[in-house]
C-alpha atoms as a PDB file:
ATOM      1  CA  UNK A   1       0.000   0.000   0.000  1.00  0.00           C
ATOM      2  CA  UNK A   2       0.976   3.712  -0.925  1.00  0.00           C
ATOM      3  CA  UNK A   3       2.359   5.683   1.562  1.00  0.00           C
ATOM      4  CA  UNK A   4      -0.450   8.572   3.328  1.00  0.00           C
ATOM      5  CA  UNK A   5      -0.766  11.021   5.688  1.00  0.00           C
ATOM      6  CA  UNK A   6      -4.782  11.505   5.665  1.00  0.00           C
ATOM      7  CA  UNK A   7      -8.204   9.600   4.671  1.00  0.00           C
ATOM      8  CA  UNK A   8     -11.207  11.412   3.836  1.00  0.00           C
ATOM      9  CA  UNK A   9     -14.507   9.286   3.367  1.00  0.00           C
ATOM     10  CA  UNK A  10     -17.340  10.298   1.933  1.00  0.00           C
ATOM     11  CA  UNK A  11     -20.863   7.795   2.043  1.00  0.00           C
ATOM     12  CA  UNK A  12     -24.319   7.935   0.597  1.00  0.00           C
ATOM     13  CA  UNK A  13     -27.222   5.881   1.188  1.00  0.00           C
ATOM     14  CA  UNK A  14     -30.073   8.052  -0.412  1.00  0.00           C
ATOM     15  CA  UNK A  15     -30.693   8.131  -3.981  1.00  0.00           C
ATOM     16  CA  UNK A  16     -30.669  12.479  -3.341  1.00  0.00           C
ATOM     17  CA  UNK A  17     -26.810  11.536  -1.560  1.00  0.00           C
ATOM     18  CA  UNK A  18     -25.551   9.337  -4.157  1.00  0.00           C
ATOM     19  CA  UNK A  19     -26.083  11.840  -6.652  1.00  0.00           C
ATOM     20  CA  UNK A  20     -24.794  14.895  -4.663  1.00  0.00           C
ATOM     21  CA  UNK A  21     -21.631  12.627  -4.072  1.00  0.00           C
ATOM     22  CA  UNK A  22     -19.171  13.659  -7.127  1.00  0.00           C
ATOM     23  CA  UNK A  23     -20.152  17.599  -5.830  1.00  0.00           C
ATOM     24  CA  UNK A  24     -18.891  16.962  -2.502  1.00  0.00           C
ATOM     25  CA  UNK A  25     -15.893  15.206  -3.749  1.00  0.00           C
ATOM     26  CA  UNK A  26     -15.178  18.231  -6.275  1.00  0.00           C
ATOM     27  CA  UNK A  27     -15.890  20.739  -3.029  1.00  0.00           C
ATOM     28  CA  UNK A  28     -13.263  18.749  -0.696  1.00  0.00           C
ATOM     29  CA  UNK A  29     -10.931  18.852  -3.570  1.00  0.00           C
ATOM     30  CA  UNK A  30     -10.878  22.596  -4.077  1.00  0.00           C
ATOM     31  CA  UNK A  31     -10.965  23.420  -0.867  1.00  0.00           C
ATOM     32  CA  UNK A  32      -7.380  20.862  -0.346  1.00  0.00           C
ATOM     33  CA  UNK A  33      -5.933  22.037  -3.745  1.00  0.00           C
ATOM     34  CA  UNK A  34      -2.487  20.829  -1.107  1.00  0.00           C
ATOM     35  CA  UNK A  35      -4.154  17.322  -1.157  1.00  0.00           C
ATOM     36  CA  UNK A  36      -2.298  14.317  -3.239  1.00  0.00           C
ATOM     37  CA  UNK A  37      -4.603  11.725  -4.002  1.00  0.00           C
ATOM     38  CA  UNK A  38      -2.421   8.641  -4.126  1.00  0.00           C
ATOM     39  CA  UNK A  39      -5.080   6.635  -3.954  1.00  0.00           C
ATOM     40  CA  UNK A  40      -8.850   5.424  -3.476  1.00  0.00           C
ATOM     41  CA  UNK A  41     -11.098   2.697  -2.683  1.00  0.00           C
ATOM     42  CA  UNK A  42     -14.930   2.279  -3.941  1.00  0.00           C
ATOM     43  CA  UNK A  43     -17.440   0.272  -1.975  1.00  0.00           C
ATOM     44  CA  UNK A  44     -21.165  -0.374  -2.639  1.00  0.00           C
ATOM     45  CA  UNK A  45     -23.031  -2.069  -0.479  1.00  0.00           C
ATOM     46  CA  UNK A  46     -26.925  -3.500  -0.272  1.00  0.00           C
ATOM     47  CA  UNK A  47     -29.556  -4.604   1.230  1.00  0.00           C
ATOM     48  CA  UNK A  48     -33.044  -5.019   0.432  1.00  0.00           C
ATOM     49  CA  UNK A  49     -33.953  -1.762   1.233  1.00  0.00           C
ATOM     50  CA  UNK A  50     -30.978   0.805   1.272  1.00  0.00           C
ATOM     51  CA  UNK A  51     -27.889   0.919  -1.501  1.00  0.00           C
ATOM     52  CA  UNK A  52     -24.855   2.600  -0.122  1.00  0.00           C
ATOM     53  CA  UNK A  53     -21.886   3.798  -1.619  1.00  0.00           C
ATOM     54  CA  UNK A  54     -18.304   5.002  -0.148  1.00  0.00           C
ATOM     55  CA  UNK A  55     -15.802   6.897  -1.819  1.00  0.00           C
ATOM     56  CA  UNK A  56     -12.406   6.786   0.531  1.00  0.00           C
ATOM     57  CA  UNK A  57      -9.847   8.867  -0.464  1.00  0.00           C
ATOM     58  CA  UNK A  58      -6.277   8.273   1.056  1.00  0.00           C
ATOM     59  CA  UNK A  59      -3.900  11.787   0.068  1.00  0.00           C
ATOM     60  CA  UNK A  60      -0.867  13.655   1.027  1.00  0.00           C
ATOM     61  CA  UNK A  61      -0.746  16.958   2.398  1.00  0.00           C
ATOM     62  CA  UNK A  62       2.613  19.351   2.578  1.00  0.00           C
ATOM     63  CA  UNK A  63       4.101  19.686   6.014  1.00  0.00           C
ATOM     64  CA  UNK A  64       2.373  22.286   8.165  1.00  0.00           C
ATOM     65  CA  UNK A  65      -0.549  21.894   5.485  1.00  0.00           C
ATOM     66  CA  UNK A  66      -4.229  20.608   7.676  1.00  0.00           C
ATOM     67  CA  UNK A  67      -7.000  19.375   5.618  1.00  0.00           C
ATOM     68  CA  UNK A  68      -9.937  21.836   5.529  1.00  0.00           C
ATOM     69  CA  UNK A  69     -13.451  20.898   5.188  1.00  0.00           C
ATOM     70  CA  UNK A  70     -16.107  23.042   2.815  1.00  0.00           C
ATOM     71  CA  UNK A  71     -19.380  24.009   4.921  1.00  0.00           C
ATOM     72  CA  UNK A  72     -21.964  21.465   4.357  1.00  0.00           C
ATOM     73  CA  UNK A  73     -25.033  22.409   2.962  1.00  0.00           C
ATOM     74  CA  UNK A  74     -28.641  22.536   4.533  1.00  0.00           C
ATOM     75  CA  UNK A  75     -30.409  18.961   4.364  1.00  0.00           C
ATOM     76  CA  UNK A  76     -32.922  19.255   1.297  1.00  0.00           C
ATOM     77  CA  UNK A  77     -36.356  20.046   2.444  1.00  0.00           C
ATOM     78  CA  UNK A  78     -35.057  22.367   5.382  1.00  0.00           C
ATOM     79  CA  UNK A  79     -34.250  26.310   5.142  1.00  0.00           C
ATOM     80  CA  UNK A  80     -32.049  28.220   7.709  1.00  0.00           C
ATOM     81  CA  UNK A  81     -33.788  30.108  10.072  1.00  0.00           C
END
């Protein structure tokens, strides 16, 4: 296995999360321009009722470089107040 220094994982289980999945991926990604991606593991999983899928990410940042994490957005269906 490749050498890393950080693991971000990103999951779905709703059909609304699965396909919001690649924009939160792009989002992490420009906010960690830093980030290496060296490499990455997809797993999709099922039951008879739910269908989830994991994107895991394992990267390399500079020294002195922390990951930073985009704001996440309001759950659909609910405003801010």
């Amino acid at each position: 296995m490749v050498a890393f220094t950080g693991v971000k994982v990103f999951s779905a289980t709703k059909a609304w999360e699965r396909e919001q999945i690649s924009d939160r991926i792009n989002e992490w990604l420009a906010a960690n321009p830093s980030a290496d991606i060296v490499d990455k593991v997809v797993t999709q999983s099922s039951d008879s009722e739910f269908h989830c899928l994991t994107i895991t990410l394992f990267y390399n940042l500079p020294p002195g470089v922390k990951a930073h994490q985009p704001p996440s957005p309001a759950p659909m269906g609910r405003t801010g107040t």
